[in-house]
PDB file of N, CA and C in Angstrom:
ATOM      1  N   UNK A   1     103.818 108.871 112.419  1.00  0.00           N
ATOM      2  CA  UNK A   1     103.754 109.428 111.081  1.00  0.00           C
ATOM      3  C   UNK A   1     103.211 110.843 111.123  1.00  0.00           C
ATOM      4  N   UNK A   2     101.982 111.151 112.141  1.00  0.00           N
ATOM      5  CA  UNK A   2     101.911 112.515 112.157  1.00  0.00           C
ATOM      6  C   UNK A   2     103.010 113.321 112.445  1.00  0.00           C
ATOM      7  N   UNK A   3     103.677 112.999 113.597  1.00  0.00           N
ATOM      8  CA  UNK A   3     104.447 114.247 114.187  1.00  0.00           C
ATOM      9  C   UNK A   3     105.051 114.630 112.493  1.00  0.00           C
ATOM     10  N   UNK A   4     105.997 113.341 112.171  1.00  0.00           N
ATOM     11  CA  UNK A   4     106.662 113.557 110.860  1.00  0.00           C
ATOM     12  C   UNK A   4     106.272 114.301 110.079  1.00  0.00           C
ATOM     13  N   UNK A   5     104.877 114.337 109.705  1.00  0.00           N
ATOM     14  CA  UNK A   5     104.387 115.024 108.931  1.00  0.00           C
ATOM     15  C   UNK A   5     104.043 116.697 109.430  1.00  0.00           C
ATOM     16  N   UNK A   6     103.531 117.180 110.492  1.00  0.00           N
ATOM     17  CA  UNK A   6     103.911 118.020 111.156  1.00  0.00           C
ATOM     18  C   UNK A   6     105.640 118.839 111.158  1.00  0.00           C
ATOM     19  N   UNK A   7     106.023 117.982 111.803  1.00  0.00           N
ATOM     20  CA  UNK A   7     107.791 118.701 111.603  1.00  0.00           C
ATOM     21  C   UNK A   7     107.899 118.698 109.925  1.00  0.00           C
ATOM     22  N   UNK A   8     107.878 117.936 108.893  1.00  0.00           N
ATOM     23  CA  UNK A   8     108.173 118.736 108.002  1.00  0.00           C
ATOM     24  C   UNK A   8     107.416 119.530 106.789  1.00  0.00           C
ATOM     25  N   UNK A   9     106.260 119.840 107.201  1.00  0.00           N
ATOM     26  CA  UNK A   9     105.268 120.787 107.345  1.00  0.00           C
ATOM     27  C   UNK A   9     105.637 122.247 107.785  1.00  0.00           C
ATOM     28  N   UNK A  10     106.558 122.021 108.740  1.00  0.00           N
ATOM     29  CA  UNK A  10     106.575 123.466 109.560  1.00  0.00           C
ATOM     30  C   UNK A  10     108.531 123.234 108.923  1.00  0.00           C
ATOM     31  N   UNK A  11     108.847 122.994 108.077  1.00  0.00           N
ATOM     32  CA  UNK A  11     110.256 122.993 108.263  1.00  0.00           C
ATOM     33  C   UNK A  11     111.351 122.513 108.791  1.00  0.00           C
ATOM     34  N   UNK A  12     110.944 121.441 109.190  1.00  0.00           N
ATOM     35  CA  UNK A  12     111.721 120.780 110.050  1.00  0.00           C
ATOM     36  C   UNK A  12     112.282 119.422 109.526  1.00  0.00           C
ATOM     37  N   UNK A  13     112.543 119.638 108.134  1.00  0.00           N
ATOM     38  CA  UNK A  13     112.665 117.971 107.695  1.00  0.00           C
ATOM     39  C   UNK A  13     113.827 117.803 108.729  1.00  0.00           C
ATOM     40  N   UNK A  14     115.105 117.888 109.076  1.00  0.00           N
ATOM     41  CA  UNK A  14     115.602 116.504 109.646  1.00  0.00           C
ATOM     42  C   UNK A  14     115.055 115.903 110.744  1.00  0.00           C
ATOM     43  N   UNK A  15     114.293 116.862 111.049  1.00  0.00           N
ATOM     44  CA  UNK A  15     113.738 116.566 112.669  1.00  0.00           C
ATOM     45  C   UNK A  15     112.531 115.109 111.815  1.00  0.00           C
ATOM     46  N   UNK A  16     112.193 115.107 110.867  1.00  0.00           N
ATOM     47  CA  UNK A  16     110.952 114.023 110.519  1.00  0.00           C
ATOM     48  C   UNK A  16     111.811 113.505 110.303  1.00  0.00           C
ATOM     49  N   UNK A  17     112.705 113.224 109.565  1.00  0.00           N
ATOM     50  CA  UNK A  17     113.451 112.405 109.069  1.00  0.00           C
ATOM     51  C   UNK A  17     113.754 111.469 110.624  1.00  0.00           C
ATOM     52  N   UNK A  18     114.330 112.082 111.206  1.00  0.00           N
ATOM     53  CA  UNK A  18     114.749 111.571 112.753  1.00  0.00           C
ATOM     54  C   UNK A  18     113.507 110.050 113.408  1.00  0.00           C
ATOM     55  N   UNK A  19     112.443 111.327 112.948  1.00  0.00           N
ATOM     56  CA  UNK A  19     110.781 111.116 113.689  1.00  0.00           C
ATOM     57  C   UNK A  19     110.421 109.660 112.993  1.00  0.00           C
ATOM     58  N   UNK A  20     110.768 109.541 111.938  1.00  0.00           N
ATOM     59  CA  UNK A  20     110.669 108.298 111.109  1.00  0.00           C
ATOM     60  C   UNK A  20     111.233 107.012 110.955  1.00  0.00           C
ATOM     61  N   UNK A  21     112.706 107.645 111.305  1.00  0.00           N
ATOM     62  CA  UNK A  21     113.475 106.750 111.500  1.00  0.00           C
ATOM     63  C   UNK A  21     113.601 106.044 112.773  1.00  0.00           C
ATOM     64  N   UNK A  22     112.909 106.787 113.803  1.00  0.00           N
ATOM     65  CA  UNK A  22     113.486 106.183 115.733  1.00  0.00           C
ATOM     66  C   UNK A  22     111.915 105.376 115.353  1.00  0.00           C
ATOM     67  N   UNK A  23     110.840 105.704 114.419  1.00  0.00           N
ATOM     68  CA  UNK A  23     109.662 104.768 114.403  1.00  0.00           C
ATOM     69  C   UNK A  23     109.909 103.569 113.825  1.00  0.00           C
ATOM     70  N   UNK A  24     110.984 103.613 112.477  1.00  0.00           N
ATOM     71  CA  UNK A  24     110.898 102.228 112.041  1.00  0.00           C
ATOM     72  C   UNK A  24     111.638 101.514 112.318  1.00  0.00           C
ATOM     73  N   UNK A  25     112.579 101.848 113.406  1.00  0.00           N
ATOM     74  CA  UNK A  25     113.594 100.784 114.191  1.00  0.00           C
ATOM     75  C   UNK A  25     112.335 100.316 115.688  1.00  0.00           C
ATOM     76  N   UNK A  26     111.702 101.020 115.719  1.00  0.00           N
ATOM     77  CA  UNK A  26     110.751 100.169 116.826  1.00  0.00           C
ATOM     78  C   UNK A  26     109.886  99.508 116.451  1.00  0.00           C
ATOM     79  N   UNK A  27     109.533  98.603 117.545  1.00  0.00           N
ATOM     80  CA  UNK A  27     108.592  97.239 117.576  1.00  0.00           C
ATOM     81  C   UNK A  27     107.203  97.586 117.045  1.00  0.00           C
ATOM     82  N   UNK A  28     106.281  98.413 116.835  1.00  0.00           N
ATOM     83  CA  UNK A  28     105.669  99.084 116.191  1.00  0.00           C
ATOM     84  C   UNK A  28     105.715  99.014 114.993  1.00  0.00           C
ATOM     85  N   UNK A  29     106.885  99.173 114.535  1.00  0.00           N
ATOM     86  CA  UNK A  29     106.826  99.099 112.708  1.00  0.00           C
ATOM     87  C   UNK A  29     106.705  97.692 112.245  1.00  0.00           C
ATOM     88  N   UNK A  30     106.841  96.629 112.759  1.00  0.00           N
ATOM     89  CA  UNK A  30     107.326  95.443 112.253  1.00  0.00           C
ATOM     90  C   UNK A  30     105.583  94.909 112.670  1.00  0.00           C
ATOM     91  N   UNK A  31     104.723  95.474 113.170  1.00  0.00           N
ATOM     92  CA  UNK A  31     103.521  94.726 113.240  1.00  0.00           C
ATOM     93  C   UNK A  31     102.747  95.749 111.896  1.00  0.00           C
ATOM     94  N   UNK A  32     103.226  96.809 111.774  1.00  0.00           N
ATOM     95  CA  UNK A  32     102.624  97.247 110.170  1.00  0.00           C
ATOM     96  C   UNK A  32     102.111  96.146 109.331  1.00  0.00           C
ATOM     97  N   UNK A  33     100.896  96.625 108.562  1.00  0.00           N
ATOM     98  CA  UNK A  33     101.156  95.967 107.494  1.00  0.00           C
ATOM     99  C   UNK A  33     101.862  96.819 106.389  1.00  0.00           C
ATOM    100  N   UNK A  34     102.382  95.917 104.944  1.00  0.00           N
ATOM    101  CA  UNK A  34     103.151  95.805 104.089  1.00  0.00           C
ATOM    102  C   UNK A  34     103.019  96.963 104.005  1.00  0.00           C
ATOM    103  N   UNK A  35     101.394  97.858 103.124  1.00  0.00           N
ATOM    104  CA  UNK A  35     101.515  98.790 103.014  1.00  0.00           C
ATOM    105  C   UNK A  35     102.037 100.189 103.546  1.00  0.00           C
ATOM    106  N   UNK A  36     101.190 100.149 105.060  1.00  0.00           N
ATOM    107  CA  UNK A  36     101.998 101.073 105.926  1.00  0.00           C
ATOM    108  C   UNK A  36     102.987 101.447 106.271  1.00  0.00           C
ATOM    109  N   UNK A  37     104.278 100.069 106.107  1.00  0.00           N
ATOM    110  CA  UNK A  37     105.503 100.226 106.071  1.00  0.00           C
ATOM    111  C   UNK A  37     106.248 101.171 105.174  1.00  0.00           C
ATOM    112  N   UNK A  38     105.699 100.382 103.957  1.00  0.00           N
ATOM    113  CA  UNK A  38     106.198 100.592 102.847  1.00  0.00           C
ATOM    114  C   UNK A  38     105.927 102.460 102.519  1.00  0.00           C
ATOM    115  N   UNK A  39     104.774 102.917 103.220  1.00  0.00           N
ATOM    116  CA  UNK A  39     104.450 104.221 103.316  1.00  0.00           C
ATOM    117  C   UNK A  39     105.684 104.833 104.122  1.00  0.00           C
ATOM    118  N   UNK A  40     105.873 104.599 105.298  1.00  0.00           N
ATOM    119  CA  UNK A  40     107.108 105.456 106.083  1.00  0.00           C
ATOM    120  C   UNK A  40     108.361 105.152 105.614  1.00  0.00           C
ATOM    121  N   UNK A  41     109.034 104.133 105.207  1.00  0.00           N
ATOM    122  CA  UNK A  41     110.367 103.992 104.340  1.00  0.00           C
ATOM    123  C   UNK A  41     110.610 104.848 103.007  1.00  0.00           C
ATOM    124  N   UNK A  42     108.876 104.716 102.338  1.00  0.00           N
ATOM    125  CA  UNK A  42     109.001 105.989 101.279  1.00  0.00           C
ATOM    126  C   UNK A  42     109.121 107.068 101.687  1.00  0.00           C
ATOM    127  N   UNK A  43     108.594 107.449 102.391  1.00  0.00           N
ATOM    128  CA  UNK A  43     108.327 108.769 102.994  1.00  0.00           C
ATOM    129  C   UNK A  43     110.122 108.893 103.500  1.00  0.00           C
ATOM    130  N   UNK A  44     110.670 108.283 104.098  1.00  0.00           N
ATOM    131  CA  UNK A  44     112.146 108.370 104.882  1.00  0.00           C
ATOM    132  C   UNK A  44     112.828 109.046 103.330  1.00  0.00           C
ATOM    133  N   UNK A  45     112.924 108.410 102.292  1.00  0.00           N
ATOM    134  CA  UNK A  45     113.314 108.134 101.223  1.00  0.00           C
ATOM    135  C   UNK A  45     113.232 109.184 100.974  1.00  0.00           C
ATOM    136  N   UNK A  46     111.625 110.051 100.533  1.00  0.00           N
ATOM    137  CA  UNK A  46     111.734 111.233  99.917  1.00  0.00           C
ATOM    138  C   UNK A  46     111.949 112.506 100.677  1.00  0.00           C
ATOM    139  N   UNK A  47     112.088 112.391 101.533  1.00  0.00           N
ATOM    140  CA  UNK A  47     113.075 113.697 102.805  1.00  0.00           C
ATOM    141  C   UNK A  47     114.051 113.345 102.188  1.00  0.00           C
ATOM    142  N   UNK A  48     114.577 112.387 102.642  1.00  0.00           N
ATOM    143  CA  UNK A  48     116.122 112.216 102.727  1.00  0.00           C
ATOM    144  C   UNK A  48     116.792 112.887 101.040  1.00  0.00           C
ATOM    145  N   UNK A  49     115.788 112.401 100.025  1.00  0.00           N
ATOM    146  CA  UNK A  49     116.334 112.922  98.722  1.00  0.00           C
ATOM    147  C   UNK A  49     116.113 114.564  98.476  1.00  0.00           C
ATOM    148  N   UNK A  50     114.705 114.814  99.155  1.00  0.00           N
ATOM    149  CA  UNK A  50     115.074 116.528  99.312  1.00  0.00           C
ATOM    150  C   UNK A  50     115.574 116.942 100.161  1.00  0.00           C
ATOM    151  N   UNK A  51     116.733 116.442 101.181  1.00  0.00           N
ATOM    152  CA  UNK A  51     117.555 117.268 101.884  1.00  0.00           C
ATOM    153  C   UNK A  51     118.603 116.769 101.256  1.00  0.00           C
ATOM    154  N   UNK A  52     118.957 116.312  99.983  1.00  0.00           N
ATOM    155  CA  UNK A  52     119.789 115.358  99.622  1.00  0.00           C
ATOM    156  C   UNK A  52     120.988 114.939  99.797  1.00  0.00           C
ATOM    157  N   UNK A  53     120.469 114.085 100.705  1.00  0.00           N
ATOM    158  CA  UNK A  53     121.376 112.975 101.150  1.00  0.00           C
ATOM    159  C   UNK A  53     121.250 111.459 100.481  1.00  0.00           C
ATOM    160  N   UNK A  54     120.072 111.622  99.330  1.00  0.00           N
ATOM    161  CA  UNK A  54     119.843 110.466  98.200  1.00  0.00           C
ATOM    162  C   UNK A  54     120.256 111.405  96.999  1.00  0.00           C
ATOM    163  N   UNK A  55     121.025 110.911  96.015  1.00  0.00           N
ATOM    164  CA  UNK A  55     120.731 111.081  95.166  1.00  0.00           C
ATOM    165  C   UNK A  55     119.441 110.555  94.355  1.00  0.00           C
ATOM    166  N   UNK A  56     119.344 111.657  93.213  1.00  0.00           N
ATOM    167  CA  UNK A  56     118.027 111.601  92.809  1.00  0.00           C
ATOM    168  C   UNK A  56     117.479 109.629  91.743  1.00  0.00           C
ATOM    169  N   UNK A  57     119.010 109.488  91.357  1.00  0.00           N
ATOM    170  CA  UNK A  57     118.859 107.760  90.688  1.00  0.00           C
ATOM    171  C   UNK A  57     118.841 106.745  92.147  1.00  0.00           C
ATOM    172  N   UNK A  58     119.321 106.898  93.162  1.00  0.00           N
ATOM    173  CA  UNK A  58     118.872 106.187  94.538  1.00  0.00           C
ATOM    174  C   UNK A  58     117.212 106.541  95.073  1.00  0.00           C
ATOM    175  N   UNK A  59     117.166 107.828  94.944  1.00  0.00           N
ATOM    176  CA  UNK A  59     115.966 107.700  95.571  1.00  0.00           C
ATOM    177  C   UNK A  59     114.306 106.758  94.687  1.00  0.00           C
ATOM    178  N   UNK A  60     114.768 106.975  93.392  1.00  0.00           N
ATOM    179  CA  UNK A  60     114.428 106.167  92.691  1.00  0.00           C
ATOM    180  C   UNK A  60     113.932 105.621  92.468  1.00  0.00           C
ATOM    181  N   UNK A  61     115.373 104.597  92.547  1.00  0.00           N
ATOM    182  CA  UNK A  61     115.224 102.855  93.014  1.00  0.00           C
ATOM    183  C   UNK A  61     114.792 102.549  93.960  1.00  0.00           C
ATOM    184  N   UNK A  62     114.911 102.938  95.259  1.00  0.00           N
ATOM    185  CA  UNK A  62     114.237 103.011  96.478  1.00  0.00           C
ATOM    186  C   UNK A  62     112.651 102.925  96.074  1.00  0.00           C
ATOM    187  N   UNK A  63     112.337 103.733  95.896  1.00  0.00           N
ATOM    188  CA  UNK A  63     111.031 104.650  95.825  1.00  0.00           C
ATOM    189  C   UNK A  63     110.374 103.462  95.105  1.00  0.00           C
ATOM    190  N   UNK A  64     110.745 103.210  93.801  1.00  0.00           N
ATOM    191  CA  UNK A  64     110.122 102.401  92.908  1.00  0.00           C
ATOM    192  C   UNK A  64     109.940 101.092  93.322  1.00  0.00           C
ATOM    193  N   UNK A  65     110.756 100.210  94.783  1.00  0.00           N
ATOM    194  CA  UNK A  65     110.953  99.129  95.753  1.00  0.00           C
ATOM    195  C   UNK A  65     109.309  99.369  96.007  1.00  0.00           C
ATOM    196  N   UNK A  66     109.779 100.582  96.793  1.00  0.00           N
ATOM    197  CA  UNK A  66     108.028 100.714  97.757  1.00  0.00           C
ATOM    198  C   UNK A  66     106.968 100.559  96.948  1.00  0.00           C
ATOM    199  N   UNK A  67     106.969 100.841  95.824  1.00  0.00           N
ATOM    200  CA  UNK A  67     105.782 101.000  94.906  1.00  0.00           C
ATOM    201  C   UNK A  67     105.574  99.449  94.685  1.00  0.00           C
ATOM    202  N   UNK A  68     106.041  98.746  94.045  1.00  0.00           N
ATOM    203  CA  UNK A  68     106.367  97.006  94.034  1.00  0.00           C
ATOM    204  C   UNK A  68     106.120  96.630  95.185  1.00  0.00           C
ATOM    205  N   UNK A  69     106.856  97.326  96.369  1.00  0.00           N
ATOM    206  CA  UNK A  69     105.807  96.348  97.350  1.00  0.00           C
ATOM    207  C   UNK A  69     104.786  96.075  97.828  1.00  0.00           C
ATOM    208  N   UNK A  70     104.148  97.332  97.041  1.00  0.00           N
ATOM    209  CA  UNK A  70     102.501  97.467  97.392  1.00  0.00           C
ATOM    210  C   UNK A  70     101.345  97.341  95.945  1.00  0.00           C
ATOM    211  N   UNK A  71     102.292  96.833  95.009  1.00  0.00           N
ATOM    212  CA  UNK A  71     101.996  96.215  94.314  1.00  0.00           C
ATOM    213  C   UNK A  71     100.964  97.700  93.714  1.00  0.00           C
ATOM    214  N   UNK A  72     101.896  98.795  93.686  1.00  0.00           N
ATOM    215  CA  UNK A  72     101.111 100.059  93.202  1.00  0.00           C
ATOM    216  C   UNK A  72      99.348 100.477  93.639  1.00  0.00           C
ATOM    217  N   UNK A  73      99.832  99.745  94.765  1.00  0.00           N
ATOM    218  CA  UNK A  73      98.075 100.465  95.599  1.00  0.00           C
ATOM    219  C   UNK A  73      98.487 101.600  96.464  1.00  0.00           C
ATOM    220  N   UNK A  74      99.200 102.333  96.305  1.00  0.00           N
ATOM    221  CA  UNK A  74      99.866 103.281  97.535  1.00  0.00           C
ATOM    222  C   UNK A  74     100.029 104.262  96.513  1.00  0.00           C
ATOM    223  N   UNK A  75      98.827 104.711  96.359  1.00  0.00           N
ATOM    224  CA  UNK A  75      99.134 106.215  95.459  1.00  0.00           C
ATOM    225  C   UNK A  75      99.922 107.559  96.008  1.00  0.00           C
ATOM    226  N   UNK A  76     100.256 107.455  97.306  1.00  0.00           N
ATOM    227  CA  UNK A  76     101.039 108.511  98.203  1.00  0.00           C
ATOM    228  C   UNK A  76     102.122 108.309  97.718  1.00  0.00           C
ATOM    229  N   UNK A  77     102.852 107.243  97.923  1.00  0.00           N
ATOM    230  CA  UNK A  77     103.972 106.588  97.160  1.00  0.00           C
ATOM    231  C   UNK A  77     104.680 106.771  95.482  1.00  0.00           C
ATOM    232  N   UNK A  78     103.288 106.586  94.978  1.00  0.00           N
ATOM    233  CA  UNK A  78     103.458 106.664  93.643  1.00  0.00           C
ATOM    234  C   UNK A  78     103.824 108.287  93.102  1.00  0.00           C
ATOM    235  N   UNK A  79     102.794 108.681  93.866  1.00  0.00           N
ATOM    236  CA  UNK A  79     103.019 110.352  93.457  1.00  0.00           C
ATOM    237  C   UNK A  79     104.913 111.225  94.227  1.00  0.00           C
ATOM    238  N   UNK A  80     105.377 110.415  95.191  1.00  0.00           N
ATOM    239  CA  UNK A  80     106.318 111.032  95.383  1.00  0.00           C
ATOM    240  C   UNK A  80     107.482 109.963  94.087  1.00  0.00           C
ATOM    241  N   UNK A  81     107.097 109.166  93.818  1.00  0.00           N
ATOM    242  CA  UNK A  81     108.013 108.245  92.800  1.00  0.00           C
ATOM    243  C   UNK A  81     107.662 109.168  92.150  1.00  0.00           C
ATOM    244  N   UNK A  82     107.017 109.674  91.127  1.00  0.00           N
ATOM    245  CA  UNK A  82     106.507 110.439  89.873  1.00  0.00           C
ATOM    246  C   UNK A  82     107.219 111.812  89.856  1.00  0.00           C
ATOM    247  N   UNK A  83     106.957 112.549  91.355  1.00  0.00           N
ATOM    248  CA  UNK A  83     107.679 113.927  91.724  1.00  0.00           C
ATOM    249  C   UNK A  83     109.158 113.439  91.517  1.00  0.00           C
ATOM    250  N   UNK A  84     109.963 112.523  92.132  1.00  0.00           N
ATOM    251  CA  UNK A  84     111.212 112.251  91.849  1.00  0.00           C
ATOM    252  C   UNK A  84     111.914 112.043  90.641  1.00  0.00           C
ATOM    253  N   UNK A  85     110.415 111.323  89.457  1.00  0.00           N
ATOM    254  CA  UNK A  85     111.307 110.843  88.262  1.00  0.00           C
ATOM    255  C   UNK A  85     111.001 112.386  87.195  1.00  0.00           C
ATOM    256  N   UNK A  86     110.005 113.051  87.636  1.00  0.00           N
ATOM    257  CA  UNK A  86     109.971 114.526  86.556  1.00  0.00           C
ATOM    258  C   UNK A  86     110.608 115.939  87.516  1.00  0.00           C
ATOM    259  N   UNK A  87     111.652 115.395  88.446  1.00  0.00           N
ATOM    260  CA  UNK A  87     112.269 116.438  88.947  1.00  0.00           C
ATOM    261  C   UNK A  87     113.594 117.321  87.765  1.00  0.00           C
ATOM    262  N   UNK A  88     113.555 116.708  87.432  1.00  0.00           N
ATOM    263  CA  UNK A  88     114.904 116.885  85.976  1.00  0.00           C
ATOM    264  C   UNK A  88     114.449 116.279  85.030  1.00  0.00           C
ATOM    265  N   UNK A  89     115.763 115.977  83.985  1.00  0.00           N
ATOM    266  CA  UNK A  89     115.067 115.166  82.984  1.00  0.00           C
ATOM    267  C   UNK A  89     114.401 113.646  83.418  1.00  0.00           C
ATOM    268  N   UNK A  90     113.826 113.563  82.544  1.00  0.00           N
ATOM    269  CA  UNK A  90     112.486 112.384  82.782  1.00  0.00           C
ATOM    270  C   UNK A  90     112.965 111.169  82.216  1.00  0.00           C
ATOM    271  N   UNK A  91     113.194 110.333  82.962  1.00  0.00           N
ATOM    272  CA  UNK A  91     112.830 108.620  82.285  1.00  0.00           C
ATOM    273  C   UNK A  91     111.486 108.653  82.076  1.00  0.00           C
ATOM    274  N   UNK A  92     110.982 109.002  80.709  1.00  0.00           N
ATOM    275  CA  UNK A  92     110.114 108.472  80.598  1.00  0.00           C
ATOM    276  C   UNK A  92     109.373 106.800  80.441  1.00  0.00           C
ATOM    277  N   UNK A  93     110.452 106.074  80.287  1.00  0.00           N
ATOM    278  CA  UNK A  93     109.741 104.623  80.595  1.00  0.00           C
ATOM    279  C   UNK A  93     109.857 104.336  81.757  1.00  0.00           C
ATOM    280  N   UNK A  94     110.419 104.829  82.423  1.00  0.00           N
ATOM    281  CA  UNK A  94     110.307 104.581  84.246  1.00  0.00           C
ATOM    282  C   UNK A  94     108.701 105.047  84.433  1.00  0.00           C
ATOM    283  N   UNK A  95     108.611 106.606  84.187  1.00  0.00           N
ATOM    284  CA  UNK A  95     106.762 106.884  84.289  1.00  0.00           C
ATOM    285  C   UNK A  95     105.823 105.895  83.402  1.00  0.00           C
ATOM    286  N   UNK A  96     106.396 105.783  82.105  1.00  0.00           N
ATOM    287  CA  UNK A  96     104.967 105.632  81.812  1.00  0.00           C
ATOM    288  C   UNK A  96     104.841 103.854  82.357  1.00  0.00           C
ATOM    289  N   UNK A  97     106.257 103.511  82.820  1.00  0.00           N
ATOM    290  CA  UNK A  97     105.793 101.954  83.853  1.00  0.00           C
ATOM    291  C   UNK A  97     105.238 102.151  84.673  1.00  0.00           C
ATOM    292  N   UNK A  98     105.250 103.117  85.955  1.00  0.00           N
ATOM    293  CA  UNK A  98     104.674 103.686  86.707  1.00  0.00           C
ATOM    294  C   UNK A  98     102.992 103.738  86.496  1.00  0.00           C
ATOM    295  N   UNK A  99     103.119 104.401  85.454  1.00  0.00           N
ATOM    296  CA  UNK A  99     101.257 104.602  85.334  1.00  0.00           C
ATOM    297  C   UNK A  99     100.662 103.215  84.368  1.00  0.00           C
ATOM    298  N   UNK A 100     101.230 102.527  84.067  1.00  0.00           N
ATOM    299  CA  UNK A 100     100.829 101.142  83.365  1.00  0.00           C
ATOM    300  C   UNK A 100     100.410 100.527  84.802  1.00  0.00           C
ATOM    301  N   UNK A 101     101.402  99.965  85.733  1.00  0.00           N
ATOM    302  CA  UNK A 101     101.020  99.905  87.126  1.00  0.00           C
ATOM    303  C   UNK A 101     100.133  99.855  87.577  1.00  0.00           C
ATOM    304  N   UNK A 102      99.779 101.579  87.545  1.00  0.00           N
ATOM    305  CA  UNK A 102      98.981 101.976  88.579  1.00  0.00           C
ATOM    306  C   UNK A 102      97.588 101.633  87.925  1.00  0.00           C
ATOM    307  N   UNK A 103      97.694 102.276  86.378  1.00  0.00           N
ATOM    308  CA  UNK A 103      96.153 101.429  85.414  1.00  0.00           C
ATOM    309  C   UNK A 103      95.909 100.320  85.921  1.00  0.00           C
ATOM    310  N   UNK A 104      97.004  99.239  85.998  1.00  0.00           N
ATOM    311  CA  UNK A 104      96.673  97.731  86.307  1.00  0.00           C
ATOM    312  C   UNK A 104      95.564  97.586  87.373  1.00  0.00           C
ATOM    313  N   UNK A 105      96.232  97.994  88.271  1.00  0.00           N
ATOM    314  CA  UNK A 105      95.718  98.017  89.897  1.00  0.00           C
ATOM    315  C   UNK A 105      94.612  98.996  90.153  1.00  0.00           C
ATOM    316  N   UNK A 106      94.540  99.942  89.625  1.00  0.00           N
ATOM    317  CA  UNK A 106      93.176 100.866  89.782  1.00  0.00           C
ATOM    318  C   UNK A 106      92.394 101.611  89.320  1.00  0.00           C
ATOM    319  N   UNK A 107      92.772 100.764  87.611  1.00  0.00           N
ATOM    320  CA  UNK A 107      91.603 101.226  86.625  1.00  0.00           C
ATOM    321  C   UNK A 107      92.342 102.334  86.096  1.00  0.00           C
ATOM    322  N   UNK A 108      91.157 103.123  85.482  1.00  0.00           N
ATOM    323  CA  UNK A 108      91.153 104.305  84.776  1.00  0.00           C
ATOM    324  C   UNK A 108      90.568 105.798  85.907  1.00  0.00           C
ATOM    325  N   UNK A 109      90.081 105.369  86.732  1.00  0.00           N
ATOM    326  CA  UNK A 109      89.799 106.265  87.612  1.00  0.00           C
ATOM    327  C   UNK A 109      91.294 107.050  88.596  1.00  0.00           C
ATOM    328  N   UNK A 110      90.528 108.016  89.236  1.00  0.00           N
ATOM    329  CA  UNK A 110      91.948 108.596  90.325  1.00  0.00           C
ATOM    330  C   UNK A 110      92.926 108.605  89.604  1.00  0.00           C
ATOM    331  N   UNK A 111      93.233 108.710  88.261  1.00  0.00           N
ATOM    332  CA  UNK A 111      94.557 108.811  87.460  1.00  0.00           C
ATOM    333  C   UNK A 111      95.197 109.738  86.930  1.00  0.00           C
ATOM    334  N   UNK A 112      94.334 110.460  86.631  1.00  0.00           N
ATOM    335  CA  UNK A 112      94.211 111.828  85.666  1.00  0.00           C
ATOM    336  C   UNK A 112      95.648 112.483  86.178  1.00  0.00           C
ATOM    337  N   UNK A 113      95.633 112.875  87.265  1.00  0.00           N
ATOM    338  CA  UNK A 113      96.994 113.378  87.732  1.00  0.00           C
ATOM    339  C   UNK A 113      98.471 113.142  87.130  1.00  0.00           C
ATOM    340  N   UNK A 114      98.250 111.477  87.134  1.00  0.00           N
ATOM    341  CA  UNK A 114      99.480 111.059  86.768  1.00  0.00           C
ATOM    342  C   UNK A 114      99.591 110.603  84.995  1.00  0.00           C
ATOM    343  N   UNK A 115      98.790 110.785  84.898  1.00  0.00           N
ATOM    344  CA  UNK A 115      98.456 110.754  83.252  1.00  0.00           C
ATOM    345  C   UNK A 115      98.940 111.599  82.620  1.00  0.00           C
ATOM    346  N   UNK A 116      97.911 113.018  83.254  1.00  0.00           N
ATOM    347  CA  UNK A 116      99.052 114.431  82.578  1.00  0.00           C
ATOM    348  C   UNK A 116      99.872 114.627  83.086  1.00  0.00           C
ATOM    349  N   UNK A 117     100.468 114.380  84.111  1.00  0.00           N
ATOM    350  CA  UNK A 117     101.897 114.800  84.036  1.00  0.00           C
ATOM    351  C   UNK A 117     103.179 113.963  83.428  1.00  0.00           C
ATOM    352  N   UNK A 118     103.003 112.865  83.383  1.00  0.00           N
ATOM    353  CA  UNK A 118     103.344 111.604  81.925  1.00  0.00           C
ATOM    354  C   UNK A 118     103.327 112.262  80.869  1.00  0.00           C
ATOM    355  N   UNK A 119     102.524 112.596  80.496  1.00  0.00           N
ATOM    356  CA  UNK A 119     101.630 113.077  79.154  1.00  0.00           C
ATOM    357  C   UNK A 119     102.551 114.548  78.970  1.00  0.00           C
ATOM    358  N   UNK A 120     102.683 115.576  79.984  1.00  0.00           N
ATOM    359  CA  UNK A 120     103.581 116.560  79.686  1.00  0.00           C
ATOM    360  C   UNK A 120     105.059 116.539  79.772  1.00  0.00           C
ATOM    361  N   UNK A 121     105.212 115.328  80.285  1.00  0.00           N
ATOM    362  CA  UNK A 121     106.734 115.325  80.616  1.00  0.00           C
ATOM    363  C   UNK A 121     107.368 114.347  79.472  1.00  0.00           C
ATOM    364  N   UNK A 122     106.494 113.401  78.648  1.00  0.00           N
ATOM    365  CA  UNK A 122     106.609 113.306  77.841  1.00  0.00           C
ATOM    366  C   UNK A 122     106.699 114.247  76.566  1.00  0.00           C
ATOM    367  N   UNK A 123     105.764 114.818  76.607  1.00  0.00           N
ATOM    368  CA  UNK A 123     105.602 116.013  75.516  1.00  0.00           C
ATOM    369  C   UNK A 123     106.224 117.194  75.194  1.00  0.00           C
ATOM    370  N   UNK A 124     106.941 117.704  76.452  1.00  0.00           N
ATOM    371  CA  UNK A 124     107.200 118.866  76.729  1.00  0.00           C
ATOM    372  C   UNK A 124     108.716 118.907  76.061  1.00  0.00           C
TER     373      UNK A 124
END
């Protein structure tokens, strides 16, 4: 996951994309837990939709999988779901499910982020 993050850091998304993908076909990924997984498949997901080769309603659905599978404790996750759904126009009931979610699972704290930007993308 570092290198990945490294290569596309420095510009190199297909090269992470690559970096991610030769990781989650190995034996390594499958002793992950849920979460961790569910971290590098998102992560595959949101390269792949900014070099787009997802469209932005695939990456999505995808995206919004990972979030469910971690039962919205993967705020890394959540925030690239959130970047994906206020990249254009906004489903806003896709977000504000999103941040109902994330309230569920982790309060009122660490939220603020995704609150206002709900809150403006609603508003705006």
């Amino acid at each position: 996951m570092a290198t990945a993050d490294v290569l596309q850091d420095t510009g190199q998304r297909d090269k992470a994309i690559r970096a991610l993908r030769s990781f989650a076909s190995g034996s390594a990924f499958e002793r992950l837990n849920v979460t961790d997984a569910a971290s590098i498949r998102a992560n595959m997901v949101f390269l792949r939709w900014r070099a787009r080769r997802f469209s932005r309603d695939e990456a999505i659905e995808k995206l919004e999988k990972e979030v469910i599978r971690t039962d919205y404790g993967n705020l890394d996750i959540a925030r690239m779901l959130l970047q994906t759904l206020t990249s254009r126009s906004v489903d806003v009931d896709k977000a504000e499910r999103l941040l109902s979610g994330l309230k569920r699972r982790h309060g009122d704290e660490r939220l603020h982020e995704f609150e206002a930007r709900v809150y403006f993308q609603k508003y705006e």
